[in-house]
PDB file of N, CA and C in Angstrom:
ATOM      1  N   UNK A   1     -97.259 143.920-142.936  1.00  0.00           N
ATOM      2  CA  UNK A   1     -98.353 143.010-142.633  1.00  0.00           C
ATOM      3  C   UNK A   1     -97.948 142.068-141.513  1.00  0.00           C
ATOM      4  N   UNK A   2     -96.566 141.132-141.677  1.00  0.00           N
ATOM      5  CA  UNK A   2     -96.358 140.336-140.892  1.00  0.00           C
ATOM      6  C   UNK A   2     -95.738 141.326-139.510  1.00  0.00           C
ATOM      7  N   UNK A   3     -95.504 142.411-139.303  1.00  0.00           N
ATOM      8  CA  UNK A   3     -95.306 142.940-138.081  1.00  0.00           C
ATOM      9  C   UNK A   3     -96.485 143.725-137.215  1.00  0.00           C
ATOM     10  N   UNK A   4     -97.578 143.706-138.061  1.00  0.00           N
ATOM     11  CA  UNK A   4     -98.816 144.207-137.151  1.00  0.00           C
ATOM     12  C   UNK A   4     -99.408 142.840-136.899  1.00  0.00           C
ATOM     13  N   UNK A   5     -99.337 142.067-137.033  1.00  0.00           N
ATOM     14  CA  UNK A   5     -99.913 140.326-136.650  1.00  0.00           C
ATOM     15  C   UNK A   5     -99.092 140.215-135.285  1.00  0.00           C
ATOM     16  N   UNK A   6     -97.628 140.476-135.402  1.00  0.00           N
ATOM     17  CA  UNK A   6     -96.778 140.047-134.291  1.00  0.00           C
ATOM     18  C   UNK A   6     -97.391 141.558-133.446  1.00  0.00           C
ATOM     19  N   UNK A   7     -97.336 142.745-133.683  1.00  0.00           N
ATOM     20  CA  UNK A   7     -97.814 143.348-132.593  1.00  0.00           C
ATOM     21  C   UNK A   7     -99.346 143.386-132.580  1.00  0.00           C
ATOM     22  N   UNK A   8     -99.691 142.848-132.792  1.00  0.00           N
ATOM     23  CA  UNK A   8    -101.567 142.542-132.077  1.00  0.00           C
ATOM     24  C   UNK A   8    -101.257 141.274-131.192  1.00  0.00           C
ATOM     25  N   UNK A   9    -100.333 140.136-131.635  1.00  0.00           N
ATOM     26  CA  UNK A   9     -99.775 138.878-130.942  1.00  0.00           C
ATOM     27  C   UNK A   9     -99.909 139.231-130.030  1.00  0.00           C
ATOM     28  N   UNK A  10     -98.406 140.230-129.684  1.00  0.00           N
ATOM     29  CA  UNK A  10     -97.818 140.384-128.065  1.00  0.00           C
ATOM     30  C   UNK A  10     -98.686 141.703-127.261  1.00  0.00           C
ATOM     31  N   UNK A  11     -99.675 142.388-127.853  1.00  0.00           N
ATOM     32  CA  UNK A  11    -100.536 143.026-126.988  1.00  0.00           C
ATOM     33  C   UNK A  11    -101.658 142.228-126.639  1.00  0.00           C
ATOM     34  N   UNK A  12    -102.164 140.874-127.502  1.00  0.00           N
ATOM     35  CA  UNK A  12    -102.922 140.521-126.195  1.00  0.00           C
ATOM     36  C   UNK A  12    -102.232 138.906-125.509  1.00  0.00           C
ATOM     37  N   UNK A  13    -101.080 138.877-125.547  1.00  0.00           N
ATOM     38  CA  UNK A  13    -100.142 138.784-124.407  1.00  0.00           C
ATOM     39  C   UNK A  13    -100.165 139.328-123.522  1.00  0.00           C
ATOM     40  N   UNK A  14    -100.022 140.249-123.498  1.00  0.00           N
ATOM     41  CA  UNK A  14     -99.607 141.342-122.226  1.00  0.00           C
ATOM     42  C   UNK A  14    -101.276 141.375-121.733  1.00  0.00           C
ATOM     43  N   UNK A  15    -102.003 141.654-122.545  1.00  0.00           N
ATOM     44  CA  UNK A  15    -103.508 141.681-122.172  1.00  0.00           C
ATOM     45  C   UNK A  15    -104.043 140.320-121.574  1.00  0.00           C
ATOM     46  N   UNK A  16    -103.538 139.788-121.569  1.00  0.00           N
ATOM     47  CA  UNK A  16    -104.133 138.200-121.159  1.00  0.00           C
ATOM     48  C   UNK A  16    -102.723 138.280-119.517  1.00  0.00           C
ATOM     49  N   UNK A  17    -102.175 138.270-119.801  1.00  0.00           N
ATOM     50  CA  UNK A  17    -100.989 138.322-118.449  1.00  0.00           C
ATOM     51  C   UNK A  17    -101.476 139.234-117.500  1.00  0.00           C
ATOM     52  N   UNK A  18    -102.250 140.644-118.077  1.00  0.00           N
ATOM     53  CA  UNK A  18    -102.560 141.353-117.219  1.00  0.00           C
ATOM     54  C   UNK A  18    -103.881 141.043-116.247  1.00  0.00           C
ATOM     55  N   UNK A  19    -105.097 140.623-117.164  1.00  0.00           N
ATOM     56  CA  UNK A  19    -105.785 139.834-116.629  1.00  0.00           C
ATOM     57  C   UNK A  19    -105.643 138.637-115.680  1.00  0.00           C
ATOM     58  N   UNK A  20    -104.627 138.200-115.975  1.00  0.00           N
ATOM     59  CA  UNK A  20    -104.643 136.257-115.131  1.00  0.00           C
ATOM     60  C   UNK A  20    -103.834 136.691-114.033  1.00  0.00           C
ATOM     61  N   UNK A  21    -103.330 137.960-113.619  1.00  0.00           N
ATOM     62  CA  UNK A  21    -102.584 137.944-112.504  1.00  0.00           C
ATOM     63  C   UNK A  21    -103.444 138.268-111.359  1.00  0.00           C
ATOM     64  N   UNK A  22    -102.974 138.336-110.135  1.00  0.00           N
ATOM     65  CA  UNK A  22    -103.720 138.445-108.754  1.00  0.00           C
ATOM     66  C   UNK A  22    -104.761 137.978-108.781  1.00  0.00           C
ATOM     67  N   UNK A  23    -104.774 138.425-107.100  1.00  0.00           N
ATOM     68  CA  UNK A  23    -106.460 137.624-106.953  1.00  0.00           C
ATOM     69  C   UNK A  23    -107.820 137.908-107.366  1.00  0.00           C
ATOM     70  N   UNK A  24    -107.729 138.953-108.027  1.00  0.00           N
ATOM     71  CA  UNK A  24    -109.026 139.770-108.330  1.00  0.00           C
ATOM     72  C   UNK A  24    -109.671 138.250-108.966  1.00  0.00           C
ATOM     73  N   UNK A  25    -110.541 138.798-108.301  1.00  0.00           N
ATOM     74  CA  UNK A  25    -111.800 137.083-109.556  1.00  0.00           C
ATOM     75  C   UNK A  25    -111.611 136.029-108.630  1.00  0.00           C
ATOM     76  N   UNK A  26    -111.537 136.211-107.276  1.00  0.00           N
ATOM     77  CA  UNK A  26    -111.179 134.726-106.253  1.00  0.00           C
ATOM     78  C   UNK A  26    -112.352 134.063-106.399  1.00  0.00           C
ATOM     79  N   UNK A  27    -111.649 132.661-106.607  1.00  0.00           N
ATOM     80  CA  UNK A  27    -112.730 131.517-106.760  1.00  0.00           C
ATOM     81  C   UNK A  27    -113.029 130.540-105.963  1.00  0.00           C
ATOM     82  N   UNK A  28    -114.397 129.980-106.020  1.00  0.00           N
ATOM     83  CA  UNK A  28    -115.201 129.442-104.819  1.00  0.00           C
ATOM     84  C   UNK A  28    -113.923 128.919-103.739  1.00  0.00           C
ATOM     85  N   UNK A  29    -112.740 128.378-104.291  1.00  0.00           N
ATOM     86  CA  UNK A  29    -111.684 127.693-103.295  1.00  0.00           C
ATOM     87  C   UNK A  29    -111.366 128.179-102.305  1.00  0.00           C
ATOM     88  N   UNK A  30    -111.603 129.448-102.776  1.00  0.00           N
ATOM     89  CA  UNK A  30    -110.774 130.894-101.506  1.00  0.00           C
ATOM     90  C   UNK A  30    -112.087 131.156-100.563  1.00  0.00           C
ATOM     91  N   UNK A  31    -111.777 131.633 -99.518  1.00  0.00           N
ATOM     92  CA  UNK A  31    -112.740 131.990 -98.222  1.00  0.00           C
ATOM     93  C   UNK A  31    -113.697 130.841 -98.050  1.00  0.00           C
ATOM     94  N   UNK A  32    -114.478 131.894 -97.254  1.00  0.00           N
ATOM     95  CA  UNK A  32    -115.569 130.920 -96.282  1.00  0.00           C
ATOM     96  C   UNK A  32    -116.994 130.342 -97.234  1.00  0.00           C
ATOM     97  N   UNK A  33    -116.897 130.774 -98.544  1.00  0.00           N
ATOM     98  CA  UNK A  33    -117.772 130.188 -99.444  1.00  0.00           C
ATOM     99  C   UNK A  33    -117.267 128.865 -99.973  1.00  0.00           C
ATOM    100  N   UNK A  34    -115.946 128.766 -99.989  1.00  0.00           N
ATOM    101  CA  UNK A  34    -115.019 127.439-100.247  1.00  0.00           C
ATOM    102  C   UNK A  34    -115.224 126.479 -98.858  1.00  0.00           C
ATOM    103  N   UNK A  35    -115.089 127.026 -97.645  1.00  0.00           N
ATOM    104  CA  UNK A  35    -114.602 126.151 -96.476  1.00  0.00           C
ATOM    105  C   UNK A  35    -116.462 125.084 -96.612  1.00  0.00           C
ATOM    106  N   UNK A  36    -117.121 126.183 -96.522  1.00  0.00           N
ATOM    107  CA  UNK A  36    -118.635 125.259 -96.796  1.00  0.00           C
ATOM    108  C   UNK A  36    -118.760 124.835 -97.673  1.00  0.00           C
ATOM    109  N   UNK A  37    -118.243 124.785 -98.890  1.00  0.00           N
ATOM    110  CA  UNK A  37    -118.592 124.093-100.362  1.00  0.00           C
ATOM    111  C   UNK A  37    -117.753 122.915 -99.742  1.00  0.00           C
ATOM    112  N   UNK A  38    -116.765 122.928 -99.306  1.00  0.00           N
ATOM    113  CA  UNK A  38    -115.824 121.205 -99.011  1.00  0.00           C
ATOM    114  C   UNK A  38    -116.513 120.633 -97.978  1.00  0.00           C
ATOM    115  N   UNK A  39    -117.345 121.138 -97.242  1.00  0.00           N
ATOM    116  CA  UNK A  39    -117.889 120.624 -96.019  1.00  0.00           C
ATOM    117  C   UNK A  39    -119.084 120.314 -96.425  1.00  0.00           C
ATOM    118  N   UNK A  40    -119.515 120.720 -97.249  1.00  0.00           N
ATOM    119  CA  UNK A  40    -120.769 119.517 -97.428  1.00  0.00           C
ATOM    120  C   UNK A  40    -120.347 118.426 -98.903  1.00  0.00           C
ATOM    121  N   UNK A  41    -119.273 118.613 -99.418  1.00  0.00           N
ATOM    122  CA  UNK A  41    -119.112 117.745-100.309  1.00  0.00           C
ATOM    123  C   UNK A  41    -118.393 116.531 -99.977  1.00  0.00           C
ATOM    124  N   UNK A  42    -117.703 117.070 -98.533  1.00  0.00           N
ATOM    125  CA  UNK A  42    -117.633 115.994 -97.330  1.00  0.00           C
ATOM    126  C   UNK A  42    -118.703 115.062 -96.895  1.00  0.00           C
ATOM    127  N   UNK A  43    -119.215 115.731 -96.404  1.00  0.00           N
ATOM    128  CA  UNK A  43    -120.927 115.333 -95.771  1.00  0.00           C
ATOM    129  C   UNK A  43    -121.312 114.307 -96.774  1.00  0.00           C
ATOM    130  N   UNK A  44    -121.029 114.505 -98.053  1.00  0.00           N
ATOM    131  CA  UNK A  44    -122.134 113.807 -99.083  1.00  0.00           C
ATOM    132  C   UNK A  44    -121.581 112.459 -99.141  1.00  0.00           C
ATOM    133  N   UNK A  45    -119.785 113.022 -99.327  1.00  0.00           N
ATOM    134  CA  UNK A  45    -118.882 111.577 -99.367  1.00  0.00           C
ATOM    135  C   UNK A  45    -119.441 110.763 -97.975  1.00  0.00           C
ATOM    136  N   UNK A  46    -119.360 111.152 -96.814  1.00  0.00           N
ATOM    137  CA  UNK A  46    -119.151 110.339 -95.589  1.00  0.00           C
ATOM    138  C   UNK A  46    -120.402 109.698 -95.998  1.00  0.00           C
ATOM    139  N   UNK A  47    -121.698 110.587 -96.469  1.00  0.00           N
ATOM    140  CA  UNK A  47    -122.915 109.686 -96.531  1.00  0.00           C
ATOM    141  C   UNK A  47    -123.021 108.508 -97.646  1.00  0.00           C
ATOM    142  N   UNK A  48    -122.830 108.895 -98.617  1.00  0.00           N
ATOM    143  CA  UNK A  48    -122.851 108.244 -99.740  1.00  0.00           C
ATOM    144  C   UNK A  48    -121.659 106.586 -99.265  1.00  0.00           C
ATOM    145  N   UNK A  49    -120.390 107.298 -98.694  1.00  0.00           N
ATOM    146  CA  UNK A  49    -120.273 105.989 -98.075  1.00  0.00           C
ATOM    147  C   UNK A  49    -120.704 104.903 -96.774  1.00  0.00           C
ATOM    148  N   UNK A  50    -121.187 105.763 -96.217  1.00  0.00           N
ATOM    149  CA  UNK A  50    -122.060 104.863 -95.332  1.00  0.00           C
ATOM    150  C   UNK A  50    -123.411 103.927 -96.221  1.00  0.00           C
ATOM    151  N   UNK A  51    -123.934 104.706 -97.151  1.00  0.00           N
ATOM    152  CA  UNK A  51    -124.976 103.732 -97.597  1.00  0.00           C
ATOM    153  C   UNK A  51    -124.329 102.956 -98.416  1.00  0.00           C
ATOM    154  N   UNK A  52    -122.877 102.957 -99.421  1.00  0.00           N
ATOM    155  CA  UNK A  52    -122.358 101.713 -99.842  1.00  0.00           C
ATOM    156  C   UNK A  52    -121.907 100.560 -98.504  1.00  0.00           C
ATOM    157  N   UNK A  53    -121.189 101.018 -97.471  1.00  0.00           N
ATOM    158  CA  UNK A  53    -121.071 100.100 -96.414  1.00  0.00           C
ATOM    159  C   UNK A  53    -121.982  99.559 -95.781  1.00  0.00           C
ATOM    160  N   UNK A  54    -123.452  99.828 -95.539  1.00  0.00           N
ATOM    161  CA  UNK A  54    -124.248  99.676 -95.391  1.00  0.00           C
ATOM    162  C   UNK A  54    -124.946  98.268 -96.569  1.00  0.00           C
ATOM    163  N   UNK A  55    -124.580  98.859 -97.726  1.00  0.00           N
ATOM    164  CA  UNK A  55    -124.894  97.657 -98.778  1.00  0.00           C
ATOM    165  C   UNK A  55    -124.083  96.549 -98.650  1.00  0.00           C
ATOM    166  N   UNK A  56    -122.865  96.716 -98.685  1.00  0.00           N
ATOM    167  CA  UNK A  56    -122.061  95.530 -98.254  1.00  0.00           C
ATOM    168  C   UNK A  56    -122.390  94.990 -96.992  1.00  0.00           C
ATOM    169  N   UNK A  57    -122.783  95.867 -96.511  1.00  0.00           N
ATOM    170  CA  UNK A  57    -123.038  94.827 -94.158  1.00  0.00           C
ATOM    171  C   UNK A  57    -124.375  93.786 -94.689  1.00  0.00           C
ATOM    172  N   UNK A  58    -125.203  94.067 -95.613  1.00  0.00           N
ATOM    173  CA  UNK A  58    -126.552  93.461 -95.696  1.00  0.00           C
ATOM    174  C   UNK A  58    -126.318  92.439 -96.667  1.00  0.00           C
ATOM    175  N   UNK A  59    -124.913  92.819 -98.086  1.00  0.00           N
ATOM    176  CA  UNK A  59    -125.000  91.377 -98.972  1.00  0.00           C
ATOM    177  C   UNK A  59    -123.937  90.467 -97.984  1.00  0.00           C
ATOM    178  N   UNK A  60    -123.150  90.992 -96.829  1.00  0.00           N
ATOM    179  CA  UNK A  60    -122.151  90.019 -96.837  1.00  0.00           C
ATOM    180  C   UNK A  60    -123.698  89.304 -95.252  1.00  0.00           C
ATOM    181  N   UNK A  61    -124.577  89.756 -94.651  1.00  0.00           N
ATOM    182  CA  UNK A  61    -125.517  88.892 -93.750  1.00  0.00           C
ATOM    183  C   UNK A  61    -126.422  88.415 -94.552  1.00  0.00           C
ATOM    184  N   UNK A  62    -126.851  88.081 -96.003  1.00  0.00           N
ATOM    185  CA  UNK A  62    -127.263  87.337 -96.871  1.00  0.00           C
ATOM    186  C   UNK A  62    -126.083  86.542 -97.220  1.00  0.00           C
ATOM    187  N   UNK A  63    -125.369  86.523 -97.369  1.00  0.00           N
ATOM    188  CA  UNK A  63    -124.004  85.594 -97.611  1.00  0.00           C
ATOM    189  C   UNK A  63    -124.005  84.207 -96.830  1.00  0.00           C
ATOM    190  N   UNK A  64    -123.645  84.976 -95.421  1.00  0.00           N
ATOM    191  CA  UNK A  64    -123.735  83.991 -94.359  1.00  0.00           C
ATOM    192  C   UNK A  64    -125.094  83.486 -93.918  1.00  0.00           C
ATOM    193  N   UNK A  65    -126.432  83.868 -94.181  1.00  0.00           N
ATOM    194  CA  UNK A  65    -127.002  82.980 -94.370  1.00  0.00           C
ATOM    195  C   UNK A  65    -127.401  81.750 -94.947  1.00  0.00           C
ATOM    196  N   UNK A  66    -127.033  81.942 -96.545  1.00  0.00           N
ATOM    197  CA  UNK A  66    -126.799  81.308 -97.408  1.00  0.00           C
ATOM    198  C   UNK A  66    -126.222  80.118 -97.471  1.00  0.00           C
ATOM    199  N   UNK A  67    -124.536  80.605 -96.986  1.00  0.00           N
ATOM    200  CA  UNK A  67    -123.422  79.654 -96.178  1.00  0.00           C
ATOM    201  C   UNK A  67    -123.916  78.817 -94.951  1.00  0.00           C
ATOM    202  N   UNK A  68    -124.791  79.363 -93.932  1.00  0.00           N
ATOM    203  CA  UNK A  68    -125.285  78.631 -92.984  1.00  0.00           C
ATOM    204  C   UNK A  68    -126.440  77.828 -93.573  1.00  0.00           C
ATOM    205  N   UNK A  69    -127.027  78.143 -94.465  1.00  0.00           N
ATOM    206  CA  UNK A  69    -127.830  77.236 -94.935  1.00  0.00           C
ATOM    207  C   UNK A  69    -127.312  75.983 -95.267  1.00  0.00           C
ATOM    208  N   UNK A  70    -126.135  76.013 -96.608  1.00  0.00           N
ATOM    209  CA  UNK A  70    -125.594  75.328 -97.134  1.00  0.00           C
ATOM    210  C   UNK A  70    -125.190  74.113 -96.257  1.00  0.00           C
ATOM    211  N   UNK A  71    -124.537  74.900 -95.322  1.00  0.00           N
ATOM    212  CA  UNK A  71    -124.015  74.016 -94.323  1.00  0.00           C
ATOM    213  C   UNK A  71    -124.624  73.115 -93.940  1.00  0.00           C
ATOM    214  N   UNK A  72    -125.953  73.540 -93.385  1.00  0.00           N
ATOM    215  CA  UNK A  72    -126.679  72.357 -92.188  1.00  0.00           C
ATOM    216  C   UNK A  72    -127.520  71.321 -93.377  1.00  0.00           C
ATOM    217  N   UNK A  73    -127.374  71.977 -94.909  1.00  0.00           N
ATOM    218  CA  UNK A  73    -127.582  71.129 -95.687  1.00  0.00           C
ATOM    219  C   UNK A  73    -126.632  69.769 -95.902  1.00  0.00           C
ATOM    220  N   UNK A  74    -125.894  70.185 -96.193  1.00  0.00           N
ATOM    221  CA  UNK A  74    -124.311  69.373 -96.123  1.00  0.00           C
ATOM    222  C   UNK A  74    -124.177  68.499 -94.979  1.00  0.00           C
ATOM    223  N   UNK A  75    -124.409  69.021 -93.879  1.00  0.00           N
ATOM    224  CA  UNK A  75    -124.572  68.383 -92.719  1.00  0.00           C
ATOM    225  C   UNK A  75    -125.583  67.008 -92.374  1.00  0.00           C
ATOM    226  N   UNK A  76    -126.613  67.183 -92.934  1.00  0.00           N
ATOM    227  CA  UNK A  76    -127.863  66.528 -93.118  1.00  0.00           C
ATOM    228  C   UNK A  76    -126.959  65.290 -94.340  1.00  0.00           C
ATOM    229  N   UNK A  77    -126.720  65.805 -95.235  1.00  0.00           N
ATOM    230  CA  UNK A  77    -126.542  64.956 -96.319  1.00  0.00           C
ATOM    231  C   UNK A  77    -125.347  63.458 -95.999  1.00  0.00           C
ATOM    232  N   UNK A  78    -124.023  64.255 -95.030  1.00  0.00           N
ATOM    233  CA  UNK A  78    -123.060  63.377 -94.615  1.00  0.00           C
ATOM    234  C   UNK A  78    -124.104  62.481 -93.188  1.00  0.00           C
ATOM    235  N   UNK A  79    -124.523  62.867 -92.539  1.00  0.00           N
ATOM    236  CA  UNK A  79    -125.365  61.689 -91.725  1.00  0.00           C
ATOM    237  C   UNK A  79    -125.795  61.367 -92.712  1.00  0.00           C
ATOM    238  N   UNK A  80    -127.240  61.562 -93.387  1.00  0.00           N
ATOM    239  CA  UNK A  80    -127.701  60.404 -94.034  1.00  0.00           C
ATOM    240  C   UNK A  80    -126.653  59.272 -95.019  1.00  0.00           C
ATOM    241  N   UNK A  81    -125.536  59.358 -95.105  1.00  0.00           N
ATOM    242  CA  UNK A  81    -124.820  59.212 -96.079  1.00  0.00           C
ATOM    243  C   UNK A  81    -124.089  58.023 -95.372  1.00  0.00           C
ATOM    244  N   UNK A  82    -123.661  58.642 -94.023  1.00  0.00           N
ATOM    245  CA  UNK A  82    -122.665  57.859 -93.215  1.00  0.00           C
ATOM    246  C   UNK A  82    -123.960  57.114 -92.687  1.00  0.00           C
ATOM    247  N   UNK A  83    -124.922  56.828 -92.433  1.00  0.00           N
ATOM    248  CA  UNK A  83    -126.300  55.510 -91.815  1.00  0.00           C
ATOM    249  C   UNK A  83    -126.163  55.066 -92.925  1.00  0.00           C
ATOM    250  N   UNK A  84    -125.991  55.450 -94.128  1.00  0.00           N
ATOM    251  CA  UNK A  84    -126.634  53.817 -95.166  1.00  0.00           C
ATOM    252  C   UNK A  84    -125.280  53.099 -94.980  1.00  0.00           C
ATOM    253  N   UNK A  85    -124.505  53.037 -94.847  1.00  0.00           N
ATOM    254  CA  UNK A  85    -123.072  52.297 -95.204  1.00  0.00           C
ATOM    255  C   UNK A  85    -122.763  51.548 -94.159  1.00  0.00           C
TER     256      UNK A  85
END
């Protein structure tokens, strides 16, 4: 009993080794179906980061408006501040 378990074991050993070797079964990585699958998953990155940089260029020119606001507020406040005294 326990030696037909070990030989069914190591035949699909050998059956699984025989399968997983070479290239037969090349996957999307290999050839020119791979070189275009990275080239547009490129494409998507470069885009996808342009519209996050894009989000940051627009919160950091709301920023500095904000800041320039603040400012000429601040500004306003030290004159009136420095005339009463």
């Amino acid at each position: 009993m326990f030696s037909k378990s070990v030989q069914r074991l190591s035949s699909s050993v050998r059956m699984t080794k025989r399968f997983s070797s070479g290239s037969e079964g090349a996957t999307a990585a290999s050839g020119s179906f791979g070189q275009k699958e990275k080239a547009i998953e490129n494409q998507w990155a470069r885009a996808h980061d342009a519209e996050k940089l894009q989000l940051l260029r627009d919160a950091i020119g709301k920023q500095e408006k904000d800041t320039a606001s603040l400012k000429k507020n601040l500004a306003e406040l030290e004159k009136k501040h420095a005339s009463t005294k």
